[in-house]
C-alpha atoms as a PDB file:
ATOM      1  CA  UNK A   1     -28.962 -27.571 -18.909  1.00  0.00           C
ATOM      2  CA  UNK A   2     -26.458 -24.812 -20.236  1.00  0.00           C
ATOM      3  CA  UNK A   3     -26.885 -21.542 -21.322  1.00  0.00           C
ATOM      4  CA  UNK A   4     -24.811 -20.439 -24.147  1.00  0.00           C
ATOM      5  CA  UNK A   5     -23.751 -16.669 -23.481  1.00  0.00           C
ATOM      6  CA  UNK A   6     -24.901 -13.800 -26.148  1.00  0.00           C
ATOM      7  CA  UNK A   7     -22.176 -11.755 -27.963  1.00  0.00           C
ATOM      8  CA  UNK A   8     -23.231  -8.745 -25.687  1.00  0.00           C
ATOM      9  CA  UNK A   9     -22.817 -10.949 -22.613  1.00  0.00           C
ATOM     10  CA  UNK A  10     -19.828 -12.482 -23.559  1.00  0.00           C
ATOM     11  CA  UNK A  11     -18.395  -9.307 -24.465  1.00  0.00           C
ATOM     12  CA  UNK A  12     -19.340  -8.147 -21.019  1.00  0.00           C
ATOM     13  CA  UNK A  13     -17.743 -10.639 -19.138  1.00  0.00           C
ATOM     14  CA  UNK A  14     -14.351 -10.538 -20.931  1.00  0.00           C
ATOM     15  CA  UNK A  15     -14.586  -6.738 -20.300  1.00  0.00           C
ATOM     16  CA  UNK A  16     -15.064  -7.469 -16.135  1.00  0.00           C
ATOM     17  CA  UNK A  17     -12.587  -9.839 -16.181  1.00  0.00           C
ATOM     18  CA  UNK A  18      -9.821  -7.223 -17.901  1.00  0.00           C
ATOM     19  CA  UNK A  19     -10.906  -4.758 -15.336  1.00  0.00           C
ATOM     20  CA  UNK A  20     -10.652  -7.396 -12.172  1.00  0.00           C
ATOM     21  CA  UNK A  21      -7.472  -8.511 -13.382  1.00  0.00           C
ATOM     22  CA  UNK A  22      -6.091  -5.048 -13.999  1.00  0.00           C
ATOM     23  CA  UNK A  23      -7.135  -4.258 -10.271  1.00  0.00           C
ATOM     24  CA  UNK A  24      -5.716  -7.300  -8.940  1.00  0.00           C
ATOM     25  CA  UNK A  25      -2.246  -6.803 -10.844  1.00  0.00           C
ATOM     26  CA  UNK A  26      -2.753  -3.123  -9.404  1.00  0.00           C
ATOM     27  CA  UNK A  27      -3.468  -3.801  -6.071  1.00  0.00           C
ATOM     28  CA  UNK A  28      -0.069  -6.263  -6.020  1.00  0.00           C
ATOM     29  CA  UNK A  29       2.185  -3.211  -7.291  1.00  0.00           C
ATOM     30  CA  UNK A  30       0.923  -1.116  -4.218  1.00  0.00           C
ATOM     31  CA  UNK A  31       1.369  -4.045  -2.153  1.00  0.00           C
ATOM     32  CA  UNK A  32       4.761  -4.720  -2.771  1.00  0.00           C
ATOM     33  CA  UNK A  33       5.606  -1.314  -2.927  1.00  0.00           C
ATOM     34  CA  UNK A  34       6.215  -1.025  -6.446  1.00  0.00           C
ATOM     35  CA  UNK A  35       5.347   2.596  -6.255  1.00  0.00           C
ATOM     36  CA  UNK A  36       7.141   3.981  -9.290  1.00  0.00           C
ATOM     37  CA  UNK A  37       5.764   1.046 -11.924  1.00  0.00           C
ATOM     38  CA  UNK A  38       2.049   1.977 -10.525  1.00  0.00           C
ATOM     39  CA  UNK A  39       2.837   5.753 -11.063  1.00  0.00           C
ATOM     40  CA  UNK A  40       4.394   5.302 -14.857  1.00  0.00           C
ATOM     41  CA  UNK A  41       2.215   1.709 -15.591  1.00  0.00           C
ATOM     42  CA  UNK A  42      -0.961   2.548 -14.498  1.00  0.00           C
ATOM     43  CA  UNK A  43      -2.094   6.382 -14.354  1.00  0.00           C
ATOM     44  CA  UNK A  44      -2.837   8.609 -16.375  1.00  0.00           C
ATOM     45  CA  UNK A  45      -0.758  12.014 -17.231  1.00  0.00           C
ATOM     46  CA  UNK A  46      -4.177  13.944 -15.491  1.00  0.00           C
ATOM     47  CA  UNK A  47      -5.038  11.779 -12.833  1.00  0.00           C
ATOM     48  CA  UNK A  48      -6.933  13.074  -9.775  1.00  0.00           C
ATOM     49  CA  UNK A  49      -6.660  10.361  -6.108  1.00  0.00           C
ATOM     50  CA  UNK A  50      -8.704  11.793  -3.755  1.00  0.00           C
ATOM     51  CA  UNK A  51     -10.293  10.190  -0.235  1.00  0.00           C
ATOM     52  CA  UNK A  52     -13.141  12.344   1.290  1.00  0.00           C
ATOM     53  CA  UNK A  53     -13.159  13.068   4.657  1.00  0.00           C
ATOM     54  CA  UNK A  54     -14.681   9.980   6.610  1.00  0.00           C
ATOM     55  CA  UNK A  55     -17.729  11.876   7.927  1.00  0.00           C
ATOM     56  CA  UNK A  56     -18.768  12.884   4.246  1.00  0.00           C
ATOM     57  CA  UNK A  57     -21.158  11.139   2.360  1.00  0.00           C
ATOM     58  CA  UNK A  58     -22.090  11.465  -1.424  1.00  0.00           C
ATOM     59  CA  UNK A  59     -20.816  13.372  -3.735  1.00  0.00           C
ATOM     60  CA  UNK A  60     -19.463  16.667  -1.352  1.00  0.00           C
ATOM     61  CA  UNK A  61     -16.859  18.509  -3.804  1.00  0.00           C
ATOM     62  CA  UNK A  62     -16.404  21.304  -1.602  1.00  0.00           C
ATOM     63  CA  UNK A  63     -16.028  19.299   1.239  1.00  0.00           C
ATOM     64  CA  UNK A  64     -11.885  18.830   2.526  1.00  0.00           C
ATOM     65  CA  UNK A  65     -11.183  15.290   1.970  1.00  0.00           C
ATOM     66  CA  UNK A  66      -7.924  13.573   3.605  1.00  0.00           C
ATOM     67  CA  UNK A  67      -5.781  13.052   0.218  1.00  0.00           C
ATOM     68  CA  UNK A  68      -6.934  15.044  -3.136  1.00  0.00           C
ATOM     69  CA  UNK A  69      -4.086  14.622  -5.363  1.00  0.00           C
ATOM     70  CA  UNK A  70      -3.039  15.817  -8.727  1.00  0.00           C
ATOM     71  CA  UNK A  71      -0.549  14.268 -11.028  1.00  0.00           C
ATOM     72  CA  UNK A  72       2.281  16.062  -9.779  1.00  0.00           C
ATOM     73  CA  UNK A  73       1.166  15.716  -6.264  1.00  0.00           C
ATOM     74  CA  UNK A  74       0.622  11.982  -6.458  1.00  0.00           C
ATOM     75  CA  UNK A  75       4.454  12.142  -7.764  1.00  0.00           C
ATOM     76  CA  UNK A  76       5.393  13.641  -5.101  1.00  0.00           C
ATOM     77  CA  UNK A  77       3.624  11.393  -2.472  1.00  0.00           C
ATOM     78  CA  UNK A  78       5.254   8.817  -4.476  1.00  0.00           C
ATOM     79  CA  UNK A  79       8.772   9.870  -4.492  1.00  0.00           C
ATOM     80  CA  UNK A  80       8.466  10.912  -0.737  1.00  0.00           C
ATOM     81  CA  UNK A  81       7.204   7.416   0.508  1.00  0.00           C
ATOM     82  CA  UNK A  82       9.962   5.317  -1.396  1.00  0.00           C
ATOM     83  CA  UNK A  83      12.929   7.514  -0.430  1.00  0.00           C
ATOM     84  CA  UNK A  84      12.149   7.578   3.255  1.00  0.00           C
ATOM     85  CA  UNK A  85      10.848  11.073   4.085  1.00  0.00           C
ATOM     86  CA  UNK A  86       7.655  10.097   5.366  1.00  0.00           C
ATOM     87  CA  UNK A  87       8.548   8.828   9.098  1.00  0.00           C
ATOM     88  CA  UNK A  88       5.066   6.628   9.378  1.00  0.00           C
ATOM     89  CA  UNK A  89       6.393   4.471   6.787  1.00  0.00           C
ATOM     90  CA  UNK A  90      10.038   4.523   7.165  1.00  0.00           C
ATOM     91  CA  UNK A  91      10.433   1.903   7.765  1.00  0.00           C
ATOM     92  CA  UNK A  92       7.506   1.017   5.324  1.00  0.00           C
ATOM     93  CA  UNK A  93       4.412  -0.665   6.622  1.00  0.00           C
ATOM     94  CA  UNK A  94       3.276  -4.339   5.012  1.00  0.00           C
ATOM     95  CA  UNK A  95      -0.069  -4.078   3.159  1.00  0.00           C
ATOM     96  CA  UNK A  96      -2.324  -7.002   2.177  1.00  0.00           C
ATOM     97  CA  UNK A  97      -5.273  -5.250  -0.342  1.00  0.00           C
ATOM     98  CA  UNK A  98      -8.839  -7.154  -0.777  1.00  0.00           C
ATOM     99  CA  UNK A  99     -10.653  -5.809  -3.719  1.00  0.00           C
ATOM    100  CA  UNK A 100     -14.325  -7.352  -4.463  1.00  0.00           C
ATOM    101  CA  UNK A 101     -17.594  -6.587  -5.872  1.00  0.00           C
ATOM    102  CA  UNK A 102     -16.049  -5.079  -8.807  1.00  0.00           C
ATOM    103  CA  UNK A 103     -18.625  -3.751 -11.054  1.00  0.00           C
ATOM    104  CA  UNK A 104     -18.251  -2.011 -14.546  1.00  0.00           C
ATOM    105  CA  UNK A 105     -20.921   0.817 -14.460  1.00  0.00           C
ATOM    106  CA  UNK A 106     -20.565   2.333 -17.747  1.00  0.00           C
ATOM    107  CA  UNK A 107     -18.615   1.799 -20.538  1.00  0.00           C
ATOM    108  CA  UNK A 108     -18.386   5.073 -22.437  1.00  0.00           C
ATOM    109  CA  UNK A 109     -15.979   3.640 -24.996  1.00  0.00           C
ATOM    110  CA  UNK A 110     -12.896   5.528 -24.492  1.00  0.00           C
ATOM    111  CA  UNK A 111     -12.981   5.422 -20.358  1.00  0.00           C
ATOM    112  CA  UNK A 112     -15.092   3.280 -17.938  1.00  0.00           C
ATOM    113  CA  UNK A 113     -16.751   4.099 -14.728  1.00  0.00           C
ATOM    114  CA  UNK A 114     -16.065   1.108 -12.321  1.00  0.00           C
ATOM    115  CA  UNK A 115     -16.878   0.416  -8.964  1.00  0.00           C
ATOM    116  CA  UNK A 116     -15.423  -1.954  -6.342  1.00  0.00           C
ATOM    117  CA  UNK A 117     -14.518  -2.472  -2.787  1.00  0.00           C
ATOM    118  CA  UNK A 118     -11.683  -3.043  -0.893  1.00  0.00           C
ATOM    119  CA  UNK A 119     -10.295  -3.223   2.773  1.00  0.00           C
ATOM    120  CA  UNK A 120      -6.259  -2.553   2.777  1.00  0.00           C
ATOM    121  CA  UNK A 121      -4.771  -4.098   5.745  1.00  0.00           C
ATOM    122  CA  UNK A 122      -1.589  -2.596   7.447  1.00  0.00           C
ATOM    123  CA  UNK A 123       0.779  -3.621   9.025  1.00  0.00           C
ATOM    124  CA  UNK A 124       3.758  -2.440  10.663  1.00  0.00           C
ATOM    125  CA  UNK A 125       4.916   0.122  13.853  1.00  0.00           C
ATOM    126  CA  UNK A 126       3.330  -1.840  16.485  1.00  0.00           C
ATOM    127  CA  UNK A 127       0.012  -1.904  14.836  1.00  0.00           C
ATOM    128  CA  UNK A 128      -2.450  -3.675  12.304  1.00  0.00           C
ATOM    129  CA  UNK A 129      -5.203  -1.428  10.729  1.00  0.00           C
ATOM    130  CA  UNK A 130      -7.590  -2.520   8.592  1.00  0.00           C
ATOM    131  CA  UNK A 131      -9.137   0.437   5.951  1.00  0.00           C
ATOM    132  CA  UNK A 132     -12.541  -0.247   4.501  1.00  0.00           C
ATOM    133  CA  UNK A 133     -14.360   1.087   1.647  1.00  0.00           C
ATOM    134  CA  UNK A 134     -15.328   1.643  -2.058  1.00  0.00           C
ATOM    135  CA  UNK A 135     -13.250   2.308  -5.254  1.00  0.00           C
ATOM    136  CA  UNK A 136     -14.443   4.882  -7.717  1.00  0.00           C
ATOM    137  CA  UNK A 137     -12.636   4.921 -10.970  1.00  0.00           C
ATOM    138  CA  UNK A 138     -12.530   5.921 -14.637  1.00  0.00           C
ATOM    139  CA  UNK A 139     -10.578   3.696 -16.619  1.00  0.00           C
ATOM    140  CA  UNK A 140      -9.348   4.991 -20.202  1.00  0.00           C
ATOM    141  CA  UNK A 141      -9.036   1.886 -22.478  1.00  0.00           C
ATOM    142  CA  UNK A 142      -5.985   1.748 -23.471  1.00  0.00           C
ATOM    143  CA  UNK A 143      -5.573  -1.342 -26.036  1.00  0.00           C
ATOM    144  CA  UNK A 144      -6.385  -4.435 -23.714  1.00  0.00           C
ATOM    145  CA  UNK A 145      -5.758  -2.894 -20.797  1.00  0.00           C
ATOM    146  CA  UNK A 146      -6.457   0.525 -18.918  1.00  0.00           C
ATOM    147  CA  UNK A 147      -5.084   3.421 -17.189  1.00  0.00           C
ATOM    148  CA  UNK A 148      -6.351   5.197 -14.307  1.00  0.00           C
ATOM    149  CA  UNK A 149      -7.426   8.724 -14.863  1.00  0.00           C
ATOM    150  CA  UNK A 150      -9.487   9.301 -11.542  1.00  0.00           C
ATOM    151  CA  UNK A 151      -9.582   7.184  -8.548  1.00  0.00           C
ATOM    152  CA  UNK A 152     -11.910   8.294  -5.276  1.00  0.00           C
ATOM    153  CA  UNK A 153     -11.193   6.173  -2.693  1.00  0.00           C
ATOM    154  CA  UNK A 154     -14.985   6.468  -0.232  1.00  0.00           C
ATOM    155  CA  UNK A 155     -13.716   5.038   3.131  1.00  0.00           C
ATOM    156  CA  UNK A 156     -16.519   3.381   5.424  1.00  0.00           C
ATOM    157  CA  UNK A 157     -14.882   4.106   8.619  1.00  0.00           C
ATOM    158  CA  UNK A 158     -16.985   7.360  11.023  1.00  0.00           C
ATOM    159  CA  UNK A 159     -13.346   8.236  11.827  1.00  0.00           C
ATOM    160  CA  UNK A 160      -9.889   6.446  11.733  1.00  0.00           C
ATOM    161  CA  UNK A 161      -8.611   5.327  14.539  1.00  0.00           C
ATOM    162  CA  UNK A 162      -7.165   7.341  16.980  1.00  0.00           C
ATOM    163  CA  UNK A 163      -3.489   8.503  16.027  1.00  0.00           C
ATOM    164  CA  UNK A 164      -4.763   6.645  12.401  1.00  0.00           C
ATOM    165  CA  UNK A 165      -2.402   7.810   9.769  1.00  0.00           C
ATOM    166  CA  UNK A 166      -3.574   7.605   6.080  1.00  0.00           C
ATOM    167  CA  UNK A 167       0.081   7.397   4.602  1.00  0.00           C
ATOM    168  CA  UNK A 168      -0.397   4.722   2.262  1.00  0.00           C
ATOM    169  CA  UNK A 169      -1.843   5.342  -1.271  1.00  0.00           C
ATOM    170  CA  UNK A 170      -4.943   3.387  -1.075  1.00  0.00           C
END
């Protein structure tokens, strides 16, 4: 027996597909380093990356969080990791990004809220990490595709690991 989608479902699933396949093309950019093409591509001229401290939970906005980056900051962080002056990453670690359980949470017609995990895998320096946690994003449509305008990256971890650097963009 099949069951023939409704316009509203269909309509739904083409919309989670654009935003898996946006993450996924996203997620290959920031593997491969392609820093400056994720900045420009993929971001919005007011975006806001931020990753809460690991010991906070919910929604803290006061709380000091290990990366909470404006646009000009994230430019910076940018520019600094591809031209060598962070010494963690010089040379530059391998990453291998897993995102899953992506979920489109509202659709507010000019941005979505979305949802998803991931676990980032590092590698390089003598050492394999593995960060694991949840995506929180808002998404301004932008034709077929989208742009990130905020992006809270909620790691799972009670602490990172001892001498754990957070140096990659996540």
């Amino acid at each position: 027996m099949t069951t023939e989608l409704t316009i509203d479902e269909s309509a739904r699933v083409r919309l989670w597909h654009r935003v898996n396949q946006f993450l996924f093309r996203e997620a290959r950019l920031l593997d491969e380093w392609r820093l400056r093409e994720w900045y420009d591509g993929m971001l919005t001229h007011d975006v806001h990356y931020s990753v809460p401290a690991t010991d906070v939970r919910g929604e803290a906005v006061d709380a000091l969080g290990l990366v909470d980056d404006d646009a000009a900051r994230l430019r910076q962080r940018v520019e600094q990791l591809l031209n060598g002056e962070v010494w963690c990453e010089n040379p530059r670690s391998r990453t291998n990004r897993v995102i899953g359980n992506v979920e489109v949470l509202a659709d507010r017609g000019t941005h979505l809220d979305v949802a998803a995990n991931l676990v980032v895998h590092r590698f390089g320096h003598g050492r394999s990490d593995a960060y694991v946690g949840k995506y929180r994003c808002e998404l301004v449509v932008e034709g077929e595709s989208f742009r990130i305008r905020r992006r809270v990256v909620v790691l799972d971890h009670e602490t990172l690991y001892e001498h754990g650097k957070l140096s990659i963009i996540l």
